[in-house]
PDB file of N, CA and C in Angstrom:
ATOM      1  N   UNK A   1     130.238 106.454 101.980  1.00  0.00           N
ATOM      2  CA  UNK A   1     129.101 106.872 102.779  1.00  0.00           C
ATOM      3  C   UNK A   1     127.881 107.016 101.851  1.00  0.00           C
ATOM      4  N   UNK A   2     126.902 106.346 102.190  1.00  0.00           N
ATOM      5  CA  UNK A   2     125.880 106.233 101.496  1.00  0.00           C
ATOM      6  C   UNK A   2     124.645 107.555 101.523  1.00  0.00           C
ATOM      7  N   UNK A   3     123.889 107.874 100.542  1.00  0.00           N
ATOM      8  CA  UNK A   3     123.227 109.308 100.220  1.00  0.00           C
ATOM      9  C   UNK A   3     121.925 109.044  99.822  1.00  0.00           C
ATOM     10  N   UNK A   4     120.989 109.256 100.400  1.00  0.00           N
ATOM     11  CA  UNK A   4     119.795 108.749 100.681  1.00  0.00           C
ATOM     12  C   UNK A   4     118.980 110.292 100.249  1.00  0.00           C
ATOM     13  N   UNK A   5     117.981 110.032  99.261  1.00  0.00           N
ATOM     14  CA  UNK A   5     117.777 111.571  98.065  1.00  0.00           C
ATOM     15  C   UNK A   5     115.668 111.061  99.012  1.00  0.00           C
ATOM     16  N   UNK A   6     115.308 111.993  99.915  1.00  0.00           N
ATOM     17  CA  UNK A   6     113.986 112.641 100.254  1.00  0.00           C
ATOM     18  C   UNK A   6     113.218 113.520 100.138  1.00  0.00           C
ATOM     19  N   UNK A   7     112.172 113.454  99.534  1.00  0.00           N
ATOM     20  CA  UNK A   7     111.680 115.176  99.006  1.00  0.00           C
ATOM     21  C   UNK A   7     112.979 116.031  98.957  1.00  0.00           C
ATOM     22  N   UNK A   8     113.530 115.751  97.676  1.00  0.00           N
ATOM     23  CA  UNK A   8     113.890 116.785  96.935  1.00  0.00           C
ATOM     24  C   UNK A   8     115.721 116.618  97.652  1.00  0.00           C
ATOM     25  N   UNK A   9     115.848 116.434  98.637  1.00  0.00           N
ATOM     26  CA  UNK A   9     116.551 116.807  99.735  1.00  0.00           C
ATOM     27  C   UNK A   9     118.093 115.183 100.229  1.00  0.00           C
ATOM     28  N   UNK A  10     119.029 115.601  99.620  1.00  0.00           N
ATOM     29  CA  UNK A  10     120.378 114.599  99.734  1.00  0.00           C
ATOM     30  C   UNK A  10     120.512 114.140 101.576  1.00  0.00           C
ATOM     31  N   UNK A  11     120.638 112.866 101.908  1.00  0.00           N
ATOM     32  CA  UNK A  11     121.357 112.723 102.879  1.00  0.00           C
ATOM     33  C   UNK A  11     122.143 111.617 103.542  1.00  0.00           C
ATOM     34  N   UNK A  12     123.223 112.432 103.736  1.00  0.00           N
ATOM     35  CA  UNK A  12     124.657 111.515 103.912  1.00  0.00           C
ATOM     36  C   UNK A  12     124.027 110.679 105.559  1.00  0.00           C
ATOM     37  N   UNK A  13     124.828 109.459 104.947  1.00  0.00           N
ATOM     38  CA  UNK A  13     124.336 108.832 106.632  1.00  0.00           C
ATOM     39  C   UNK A  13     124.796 107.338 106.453  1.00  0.00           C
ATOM     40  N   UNK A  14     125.590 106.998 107.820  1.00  0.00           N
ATOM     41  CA  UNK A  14     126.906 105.544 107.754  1.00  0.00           C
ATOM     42  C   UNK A  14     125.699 104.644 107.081  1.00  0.00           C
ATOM     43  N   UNK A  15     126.851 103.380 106.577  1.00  0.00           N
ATOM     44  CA  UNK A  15     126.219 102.378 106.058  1.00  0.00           C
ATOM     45  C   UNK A  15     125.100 101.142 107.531  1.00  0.00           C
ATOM     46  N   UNK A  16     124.304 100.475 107.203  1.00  0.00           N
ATOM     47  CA  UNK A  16     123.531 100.201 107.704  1.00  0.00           C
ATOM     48  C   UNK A  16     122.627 100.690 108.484  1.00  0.00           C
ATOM     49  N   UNK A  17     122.680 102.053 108.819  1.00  0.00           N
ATOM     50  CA  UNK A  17     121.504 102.911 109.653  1.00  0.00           C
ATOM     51  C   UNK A  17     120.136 102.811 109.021  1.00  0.00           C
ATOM     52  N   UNK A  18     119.513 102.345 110.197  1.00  0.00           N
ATOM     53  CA  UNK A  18     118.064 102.223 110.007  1.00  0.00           C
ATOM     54  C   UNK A  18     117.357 103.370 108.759  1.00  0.00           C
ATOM     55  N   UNK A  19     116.784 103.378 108.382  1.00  0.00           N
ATOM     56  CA  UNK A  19     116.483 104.821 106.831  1.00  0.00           C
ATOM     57  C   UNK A  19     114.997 105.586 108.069  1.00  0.00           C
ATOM     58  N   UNK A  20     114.786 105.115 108.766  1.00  0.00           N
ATOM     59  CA  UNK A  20     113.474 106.378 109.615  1.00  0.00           C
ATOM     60  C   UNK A  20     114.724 106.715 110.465  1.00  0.00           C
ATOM     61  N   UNK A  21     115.810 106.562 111.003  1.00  0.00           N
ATOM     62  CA  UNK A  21     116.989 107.056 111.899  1.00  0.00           C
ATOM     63  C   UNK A  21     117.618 107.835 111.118  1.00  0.00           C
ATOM     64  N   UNK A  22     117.680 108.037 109.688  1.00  0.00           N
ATOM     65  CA  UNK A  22     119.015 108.992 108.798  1.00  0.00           C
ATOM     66  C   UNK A  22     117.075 109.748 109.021  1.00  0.00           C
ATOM     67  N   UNK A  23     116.022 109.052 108.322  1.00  0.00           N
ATOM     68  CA  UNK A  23     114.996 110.505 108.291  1.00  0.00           C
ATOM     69  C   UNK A  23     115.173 111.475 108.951  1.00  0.00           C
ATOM     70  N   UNK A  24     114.933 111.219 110.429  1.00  0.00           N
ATOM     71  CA  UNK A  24     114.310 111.662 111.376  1.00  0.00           C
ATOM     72  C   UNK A  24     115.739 112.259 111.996  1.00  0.00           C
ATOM     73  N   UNK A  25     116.926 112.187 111.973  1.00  0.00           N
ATOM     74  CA  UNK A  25     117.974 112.711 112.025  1.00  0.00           C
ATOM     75  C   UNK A  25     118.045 113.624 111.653  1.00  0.00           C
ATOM     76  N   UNK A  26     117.811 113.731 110.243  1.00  0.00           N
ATOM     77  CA  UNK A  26     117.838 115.147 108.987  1.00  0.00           C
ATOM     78  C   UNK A  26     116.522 115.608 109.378  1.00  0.00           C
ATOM     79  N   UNK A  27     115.560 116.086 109.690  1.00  0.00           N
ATOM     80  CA  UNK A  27     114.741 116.597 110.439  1.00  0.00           C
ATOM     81  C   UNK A  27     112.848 116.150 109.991  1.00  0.00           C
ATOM     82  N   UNK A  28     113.363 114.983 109.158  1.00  0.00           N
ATOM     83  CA  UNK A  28     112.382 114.856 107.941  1.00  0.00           C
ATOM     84  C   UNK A  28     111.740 113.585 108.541  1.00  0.00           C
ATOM     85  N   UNK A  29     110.734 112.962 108.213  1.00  0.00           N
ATOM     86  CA  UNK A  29     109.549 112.298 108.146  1.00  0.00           C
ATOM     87  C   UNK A  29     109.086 111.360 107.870  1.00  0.00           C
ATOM     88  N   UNK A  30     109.341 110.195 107.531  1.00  0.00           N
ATOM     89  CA  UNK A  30     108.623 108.746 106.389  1.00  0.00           C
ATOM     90  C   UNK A  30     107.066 108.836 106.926  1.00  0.00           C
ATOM     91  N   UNK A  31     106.311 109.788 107.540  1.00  0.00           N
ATOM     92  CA  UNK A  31     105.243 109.704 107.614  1.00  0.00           C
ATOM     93  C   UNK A  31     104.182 110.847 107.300  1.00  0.00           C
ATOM     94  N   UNK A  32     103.221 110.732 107.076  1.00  0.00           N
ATOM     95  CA  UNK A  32     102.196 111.321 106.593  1.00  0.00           C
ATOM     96  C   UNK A  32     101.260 112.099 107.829  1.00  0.00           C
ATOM     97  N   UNK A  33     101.395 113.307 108.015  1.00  0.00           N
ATOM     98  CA  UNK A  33     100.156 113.671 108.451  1.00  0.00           C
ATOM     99  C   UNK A  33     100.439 113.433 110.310  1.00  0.00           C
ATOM    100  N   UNK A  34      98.812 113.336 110.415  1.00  0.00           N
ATOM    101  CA  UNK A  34      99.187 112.630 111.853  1.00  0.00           C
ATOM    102  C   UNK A  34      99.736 111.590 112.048  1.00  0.00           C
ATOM    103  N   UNK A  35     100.046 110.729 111.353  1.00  0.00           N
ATOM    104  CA  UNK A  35     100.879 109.945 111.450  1.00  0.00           C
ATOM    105  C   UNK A  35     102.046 109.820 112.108  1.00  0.00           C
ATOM    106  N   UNK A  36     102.644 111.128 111.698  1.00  0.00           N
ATOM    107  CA  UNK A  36     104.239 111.681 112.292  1.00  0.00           C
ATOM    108  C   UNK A  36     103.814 111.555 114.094  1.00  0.00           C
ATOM    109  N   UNK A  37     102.204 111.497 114.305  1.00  0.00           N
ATOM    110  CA  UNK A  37     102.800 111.721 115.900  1.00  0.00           C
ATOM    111  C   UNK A  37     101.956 110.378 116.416  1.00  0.00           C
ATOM    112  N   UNK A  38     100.970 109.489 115.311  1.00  0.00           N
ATOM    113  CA  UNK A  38     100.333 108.640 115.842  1.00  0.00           C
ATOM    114  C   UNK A  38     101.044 107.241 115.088  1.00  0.00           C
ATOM    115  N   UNK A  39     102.385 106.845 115.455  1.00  0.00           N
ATOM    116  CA  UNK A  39     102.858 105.477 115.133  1.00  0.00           C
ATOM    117  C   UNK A  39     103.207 104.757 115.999  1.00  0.00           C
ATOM    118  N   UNK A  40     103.795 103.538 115.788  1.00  0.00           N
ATOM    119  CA  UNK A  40     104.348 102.567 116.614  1.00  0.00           C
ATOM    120  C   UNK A  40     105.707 103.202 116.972  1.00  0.00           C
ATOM    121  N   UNK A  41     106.088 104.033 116.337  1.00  0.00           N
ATOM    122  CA  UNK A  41     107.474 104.289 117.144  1.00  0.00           C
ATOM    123  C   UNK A  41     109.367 103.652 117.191  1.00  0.00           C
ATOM    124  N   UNK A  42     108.559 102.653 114.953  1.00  0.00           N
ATOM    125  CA  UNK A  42     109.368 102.125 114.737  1.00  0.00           C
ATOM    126  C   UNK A  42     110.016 100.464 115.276  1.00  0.00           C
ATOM    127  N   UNK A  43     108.441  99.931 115.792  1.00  0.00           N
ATOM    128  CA  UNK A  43     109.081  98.841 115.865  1.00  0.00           C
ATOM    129  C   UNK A  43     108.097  97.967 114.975  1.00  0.00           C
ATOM    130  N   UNK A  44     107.854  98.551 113.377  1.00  0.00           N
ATOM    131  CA  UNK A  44     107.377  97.399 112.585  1.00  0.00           C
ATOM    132  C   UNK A  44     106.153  97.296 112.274  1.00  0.00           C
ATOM    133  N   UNK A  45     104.600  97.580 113.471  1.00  0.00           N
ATOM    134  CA  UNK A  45     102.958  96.826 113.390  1.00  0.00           C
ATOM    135  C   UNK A  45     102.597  98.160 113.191  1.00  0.00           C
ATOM    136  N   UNK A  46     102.878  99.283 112.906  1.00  0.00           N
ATOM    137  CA  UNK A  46     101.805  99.939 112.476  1.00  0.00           C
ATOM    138  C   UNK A  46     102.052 100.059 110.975  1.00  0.00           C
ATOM    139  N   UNK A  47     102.832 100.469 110.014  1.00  0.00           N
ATOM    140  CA  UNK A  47     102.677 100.320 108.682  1.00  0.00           C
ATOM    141  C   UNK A  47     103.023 101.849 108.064  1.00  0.00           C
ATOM    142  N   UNK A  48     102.622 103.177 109.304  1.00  0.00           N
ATOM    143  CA  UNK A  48     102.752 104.168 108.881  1.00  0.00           C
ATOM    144  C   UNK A  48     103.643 104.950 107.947  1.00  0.00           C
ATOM    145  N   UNK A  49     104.966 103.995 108.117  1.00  0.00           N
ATOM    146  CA  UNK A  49     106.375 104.140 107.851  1.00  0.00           C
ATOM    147  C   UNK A  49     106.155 103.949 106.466  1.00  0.00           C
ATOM    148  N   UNK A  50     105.651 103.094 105.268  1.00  0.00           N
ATOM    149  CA  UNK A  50     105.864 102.673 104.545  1.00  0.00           C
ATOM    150  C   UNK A  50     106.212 103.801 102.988  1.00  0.00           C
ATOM    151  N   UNK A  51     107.518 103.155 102.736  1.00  0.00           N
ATOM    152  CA  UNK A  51     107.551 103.788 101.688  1.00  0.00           C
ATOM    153  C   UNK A  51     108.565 103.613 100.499  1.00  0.00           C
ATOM    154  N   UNK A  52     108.060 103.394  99.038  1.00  0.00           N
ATOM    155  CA  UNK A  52     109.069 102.914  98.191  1.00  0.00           C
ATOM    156  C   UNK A  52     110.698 103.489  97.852  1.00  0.00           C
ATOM    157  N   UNK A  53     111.326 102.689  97.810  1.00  0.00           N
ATOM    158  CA  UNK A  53     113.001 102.598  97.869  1.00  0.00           C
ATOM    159  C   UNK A  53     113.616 101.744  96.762  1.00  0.00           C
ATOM    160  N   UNK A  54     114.141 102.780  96.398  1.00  0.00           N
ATOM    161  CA  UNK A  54     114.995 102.330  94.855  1.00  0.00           C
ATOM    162  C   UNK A  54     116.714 102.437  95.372  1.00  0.00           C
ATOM    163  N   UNK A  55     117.471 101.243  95.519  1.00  0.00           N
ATOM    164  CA  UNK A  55     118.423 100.986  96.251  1.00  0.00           C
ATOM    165  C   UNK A  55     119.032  99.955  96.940  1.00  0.00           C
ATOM    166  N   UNK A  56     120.381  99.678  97.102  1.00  0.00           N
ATOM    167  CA  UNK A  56     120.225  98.923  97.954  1.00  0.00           C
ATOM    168  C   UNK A  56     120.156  99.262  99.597  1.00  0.00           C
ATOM    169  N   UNK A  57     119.114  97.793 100.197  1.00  0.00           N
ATOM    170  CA  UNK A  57     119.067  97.660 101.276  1.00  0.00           C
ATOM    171  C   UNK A  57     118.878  96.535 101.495  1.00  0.00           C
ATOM    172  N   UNK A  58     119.050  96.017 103.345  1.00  0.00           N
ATOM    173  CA  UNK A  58     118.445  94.723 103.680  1.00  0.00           C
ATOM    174  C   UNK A  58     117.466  94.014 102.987  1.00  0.00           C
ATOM    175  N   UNK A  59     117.257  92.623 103.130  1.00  0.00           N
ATOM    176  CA  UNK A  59     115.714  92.144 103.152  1.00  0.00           C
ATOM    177  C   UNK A  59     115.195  92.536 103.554  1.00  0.00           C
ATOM    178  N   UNK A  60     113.576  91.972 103.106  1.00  0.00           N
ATOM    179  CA  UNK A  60     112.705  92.662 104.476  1.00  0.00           C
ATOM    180  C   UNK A  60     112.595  91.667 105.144  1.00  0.00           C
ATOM    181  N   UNK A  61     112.087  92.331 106.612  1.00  0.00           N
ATOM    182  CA  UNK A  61     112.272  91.578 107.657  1.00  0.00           C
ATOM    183  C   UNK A  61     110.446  90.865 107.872  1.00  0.00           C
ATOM    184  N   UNK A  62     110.826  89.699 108.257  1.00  0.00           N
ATOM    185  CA  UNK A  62     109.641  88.520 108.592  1.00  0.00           C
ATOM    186  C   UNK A  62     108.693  89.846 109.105  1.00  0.00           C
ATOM    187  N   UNK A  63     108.706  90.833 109.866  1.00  0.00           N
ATOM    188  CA  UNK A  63     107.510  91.656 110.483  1.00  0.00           C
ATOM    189  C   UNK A  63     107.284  92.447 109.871  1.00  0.00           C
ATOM    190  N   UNK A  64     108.131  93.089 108.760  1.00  0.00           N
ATOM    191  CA  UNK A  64     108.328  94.037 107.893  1.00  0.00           C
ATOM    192  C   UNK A  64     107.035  93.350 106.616  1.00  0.00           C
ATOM    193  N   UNK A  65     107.485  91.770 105.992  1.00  0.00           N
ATOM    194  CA  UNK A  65     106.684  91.167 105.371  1.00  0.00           C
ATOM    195  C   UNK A  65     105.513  91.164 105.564  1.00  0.00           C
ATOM    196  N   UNK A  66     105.129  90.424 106.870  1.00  0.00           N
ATOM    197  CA  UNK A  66     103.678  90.738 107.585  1.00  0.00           C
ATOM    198  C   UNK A  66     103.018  91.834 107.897  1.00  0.00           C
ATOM    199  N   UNK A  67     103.425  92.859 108.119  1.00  0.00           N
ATOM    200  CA  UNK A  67     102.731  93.879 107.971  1.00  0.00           C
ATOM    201  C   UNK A  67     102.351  94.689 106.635  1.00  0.00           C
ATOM    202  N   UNK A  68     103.142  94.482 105.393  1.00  0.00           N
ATOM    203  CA  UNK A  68     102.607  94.920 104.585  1.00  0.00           C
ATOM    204  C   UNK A  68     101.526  94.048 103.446  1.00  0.00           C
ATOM    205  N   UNK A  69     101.789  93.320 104.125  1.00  0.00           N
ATOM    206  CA  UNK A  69     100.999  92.039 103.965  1.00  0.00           C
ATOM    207  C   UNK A  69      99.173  92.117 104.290  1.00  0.00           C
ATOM    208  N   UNK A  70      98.984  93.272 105.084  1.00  0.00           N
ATOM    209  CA  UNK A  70      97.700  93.420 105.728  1.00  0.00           C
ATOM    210  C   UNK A  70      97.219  94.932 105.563  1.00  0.00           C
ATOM    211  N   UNK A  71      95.912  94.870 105.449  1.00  0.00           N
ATOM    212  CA  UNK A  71      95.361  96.222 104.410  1.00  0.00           C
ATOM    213  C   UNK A  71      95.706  97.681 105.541  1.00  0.00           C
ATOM    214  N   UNK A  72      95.619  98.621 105.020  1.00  0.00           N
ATOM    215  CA  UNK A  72      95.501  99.152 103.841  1.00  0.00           C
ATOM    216  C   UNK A  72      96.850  98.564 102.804  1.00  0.00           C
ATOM    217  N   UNK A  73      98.007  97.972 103.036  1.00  0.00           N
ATOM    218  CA  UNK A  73      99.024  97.816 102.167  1.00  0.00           C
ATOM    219  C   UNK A  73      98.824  96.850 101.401  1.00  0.00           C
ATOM    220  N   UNK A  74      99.455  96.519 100.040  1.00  0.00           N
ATOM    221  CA  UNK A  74      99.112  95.204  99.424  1.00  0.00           C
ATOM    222  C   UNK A  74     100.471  94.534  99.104  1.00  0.00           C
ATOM    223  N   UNK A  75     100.965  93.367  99.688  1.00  0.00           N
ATOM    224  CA  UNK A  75     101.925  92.862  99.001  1.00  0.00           C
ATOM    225  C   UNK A  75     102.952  93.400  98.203  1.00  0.00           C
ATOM    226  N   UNK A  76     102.409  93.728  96.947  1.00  0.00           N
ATOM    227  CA  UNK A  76     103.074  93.604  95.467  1.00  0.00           C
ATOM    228  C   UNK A  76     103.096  95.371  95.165  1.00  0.00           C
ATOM    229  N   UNK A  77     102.795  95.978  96.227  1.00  0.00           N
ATOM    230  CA  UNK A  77     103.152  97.626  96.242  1.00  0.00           C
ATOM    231  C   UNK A  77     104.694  97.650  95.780  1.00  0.00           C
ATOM    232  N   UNK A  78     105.662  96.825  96.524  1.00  0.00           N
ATOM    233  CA  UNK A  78     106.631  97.173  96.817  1.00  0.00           C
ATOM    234  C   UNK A  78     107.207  98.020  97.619  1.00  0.00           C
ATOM    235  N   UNK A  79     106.109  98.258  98.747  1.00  0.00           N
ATOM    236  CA  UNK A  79     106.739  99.522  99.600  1.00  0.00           C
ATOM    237  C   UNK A  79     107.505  98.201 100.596  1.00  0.00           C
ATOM    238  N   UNK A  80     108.294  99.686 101.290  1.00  0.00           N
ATOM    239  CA  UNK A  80     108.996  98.683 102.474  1.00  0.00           C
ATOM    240  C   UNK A  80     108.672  99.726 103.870  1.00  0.00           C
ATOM    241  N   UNK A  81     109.017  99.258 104.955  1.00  0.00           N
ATOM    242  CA  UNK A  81     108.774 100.175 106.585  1.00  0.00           C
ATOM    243  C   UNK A  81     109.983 100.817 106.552  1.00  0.00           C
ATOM    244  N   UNK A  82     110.030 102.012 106.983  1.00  0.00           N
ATOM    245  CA  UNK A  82     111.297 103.216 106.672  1.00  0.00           C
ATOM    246  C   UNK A  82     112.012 102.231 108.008  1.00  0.00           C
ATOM    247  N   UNK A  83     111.498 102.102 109.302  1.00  0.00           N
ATOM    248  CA  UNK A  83     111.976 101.065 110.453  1.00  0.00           C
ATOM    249  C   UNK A  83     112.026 100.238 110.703  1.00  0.00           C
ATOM    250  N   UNK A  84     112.256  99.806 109.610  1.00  0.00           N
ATOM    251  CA  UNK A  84     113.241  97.729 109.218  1.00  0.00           C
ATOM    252  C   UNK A  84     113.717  98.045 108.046  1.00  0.00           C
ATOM    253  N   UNK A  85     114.126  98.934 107.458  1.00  0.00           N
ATOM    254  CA  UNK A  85     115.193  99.144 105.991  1.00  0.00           C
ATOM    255  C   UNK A  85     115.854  99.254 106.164  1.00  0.00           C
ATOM    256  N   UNK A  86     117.004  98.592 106.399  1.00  0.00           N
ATOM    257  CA  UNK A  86     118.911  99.192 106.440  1.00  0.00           C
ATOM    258  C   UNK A  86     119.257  99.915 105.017  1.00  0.00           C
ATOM    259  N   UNK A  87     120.118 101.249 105.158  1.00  0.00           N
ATOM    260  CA  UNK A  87     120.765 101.635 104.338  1.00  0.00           C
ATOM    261  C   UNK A  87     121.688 100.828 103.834  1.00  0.00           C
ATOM    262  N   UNK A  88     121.987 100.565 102.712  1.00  0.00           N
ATOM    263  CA  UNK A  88     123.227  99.543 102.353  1.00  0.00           C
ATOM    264  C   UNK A  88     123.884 100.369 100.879  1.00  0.00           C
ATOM    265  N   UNK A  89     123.644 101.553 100.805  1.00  0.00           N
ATOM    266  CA  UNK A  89     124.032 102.316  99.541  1.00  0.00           C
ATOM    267  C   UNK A  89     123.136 103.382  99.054  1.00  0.00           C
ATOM    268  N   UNK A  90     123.452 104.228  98.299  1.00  0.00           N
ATOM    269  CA  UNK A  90     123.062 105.023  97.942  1.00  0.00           C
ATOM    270  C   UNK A  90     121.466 104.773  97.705  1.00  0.00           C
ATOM    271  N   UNK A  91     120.200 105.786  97.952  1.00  0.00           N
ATOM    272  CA  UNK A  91     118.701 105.207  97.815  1.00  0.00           C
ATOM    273  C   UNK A  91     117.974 106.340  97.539  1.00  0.00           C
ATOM    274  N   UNK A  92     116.857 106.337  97.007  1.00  0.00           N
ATOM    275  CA  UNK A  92     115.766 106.802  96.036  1.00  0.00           C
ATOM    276  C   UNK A  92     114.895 106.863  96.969  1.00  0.00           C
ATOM    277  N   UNK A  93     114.233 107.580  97.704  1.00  0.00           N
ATOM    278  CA  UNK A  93     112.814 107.571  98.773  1.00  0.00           C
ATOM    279  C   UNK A  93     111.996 108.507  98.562  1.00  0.00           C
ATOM    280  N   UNK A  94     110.772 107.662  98.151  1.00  0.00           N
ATOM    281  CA  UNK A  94     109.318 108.583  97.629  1.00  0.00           C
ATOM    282  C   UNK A  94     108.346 107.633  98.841  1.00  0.00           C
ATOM    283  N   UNK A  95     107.514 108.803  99.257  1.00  0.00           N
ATOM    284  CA  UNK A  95     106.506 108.654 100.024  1.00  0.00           C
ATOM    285  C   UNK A  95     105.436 108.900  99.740  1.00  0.00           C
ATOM    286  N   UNK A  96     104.190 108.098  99.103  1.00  0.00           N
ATOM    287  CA  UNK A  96     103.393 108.191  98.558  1.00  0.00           C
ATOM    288  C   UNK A  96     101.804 108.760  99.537  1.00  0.00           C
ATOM    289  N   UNK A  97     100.911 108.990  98.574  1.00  0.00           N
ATOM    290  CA  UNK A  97      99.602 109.736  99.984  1.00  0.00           C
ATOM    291  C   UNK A  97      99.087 108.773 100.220  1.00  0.00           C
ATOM    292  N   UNK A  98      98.482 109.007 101.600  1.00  0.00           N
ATOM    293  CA  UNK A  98      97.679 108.460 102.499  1.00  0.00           C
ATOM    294  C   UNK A  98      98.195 108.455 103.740  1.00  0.00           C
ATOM    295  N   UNK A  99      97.237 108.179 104.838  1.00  0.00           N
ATOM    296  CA  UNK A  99      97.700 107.922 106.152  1.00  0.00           C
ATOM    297  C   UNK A  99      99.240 107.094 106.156  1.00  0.00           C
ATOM    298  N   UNK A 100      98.928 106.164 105.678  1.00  0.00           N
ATOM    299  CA  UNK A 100      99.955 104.487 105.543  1.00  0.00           C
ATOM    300  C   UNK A 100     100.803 104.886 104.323  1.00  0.00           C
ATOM    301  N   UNK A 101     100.623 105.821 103.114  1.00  0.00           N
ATOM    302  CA  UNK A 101     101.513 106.275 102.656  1.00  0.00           C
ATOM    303  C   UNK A 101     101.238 104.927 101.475  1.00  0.00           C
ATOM    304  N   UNK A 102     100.079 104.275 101.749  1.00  0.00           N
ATOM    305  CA  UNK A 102      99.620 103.158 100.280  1.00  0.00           C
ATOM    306  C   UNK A 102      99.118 103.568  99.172  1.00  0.00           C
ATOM    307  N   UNK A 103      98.814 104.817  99.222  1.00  0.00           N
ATOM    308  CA  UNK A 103      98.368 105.038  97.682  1.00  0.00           C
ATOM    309  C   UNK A 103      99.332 105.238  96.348  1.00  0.00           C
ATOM    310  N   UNK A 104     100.018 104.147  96.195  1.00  0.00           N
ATOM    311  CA  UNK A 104     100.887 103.750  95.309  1.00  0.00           C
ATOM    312  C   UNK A 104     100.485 104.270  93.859  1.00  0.00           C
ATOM    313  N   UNK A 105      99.577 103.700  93.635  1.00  0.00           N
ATOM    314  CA  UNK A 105      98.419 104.115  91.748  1.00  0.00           C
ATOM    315  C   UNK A 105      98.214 105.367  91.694  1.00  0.00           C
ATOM    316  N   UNK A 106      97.912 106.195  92.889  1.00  0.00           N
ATOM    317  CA  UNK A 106      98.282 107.938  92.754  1.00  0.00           C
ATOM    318  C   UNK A 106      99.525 108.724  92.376  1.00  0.00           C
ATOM    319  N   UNK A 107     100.828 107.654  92.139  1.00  0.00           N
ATOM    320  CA  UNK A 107     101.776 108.191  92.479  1.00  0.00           C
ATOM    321  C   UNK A 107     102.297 108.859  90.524  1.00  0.00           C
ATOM    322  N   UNK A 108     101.425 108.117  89.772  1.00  0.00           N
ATOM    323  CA  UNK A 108     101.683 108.350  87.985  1.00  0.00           C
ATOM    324  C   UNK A 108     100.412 109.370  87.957  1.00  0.00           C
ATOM    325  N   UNK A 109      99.595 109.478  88.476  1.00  0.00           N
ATOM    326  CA  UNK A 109      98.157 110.743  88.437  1.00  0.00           C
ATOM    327  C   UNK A 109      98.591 112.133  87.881  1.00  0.00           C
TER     328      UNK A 109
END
């Protein structure tokens, strides 16, 4: 059973579950702010979700690509959408500031 480490905070949760479904299960968040109440709702076009993952998981997905693909996110962040990440093993999740959770270069400040 794979253990997924969030602010500070361990959590157990079956293999392939969506990572905003183990979040938001454990009572916790991949989003920022208002964010938590102004997103898509997990299906991919808003971006709010985004956040870097040290671990394995899925690819990203063709909508997952495209959306971080388009600003505020940049490509080569390496973030991924907490709602197109499959758990596939144990994972590392930092959520960086901003609305979209892109301010990546803040994250060594």
């Amino acid at each position: 059973m794979p253990t997924v480490r969030f602010r500070g905070r361990p959590i157990d949760c079956e293999t392939g579950t969506l990572l905003r479904t183990v979040l938001r299960d454990a009572g916790l968040t991949p989003h920022n702010g208002l964010a938590d109440r102004l997103n898509c709702g997990g299906i991919g076009t808003c971006g709010t979700c985004a956040v870097a993952v040290e671990g394995p998981t899925n690819e990203p997905t063709t909508r997952e690509r495209r959306r971080l693909a388009f600003p505020p996110h940049e490509p080569d962040d390496g973030l991924r959408l907490a709602c197109q990440t499959r758990v596939r093993g144990d994972l590392d999740v930092t959520k960086h500031e901003g609305f979209w959770g892109q301010h990546v270069d803040a994250a060594g400040d």
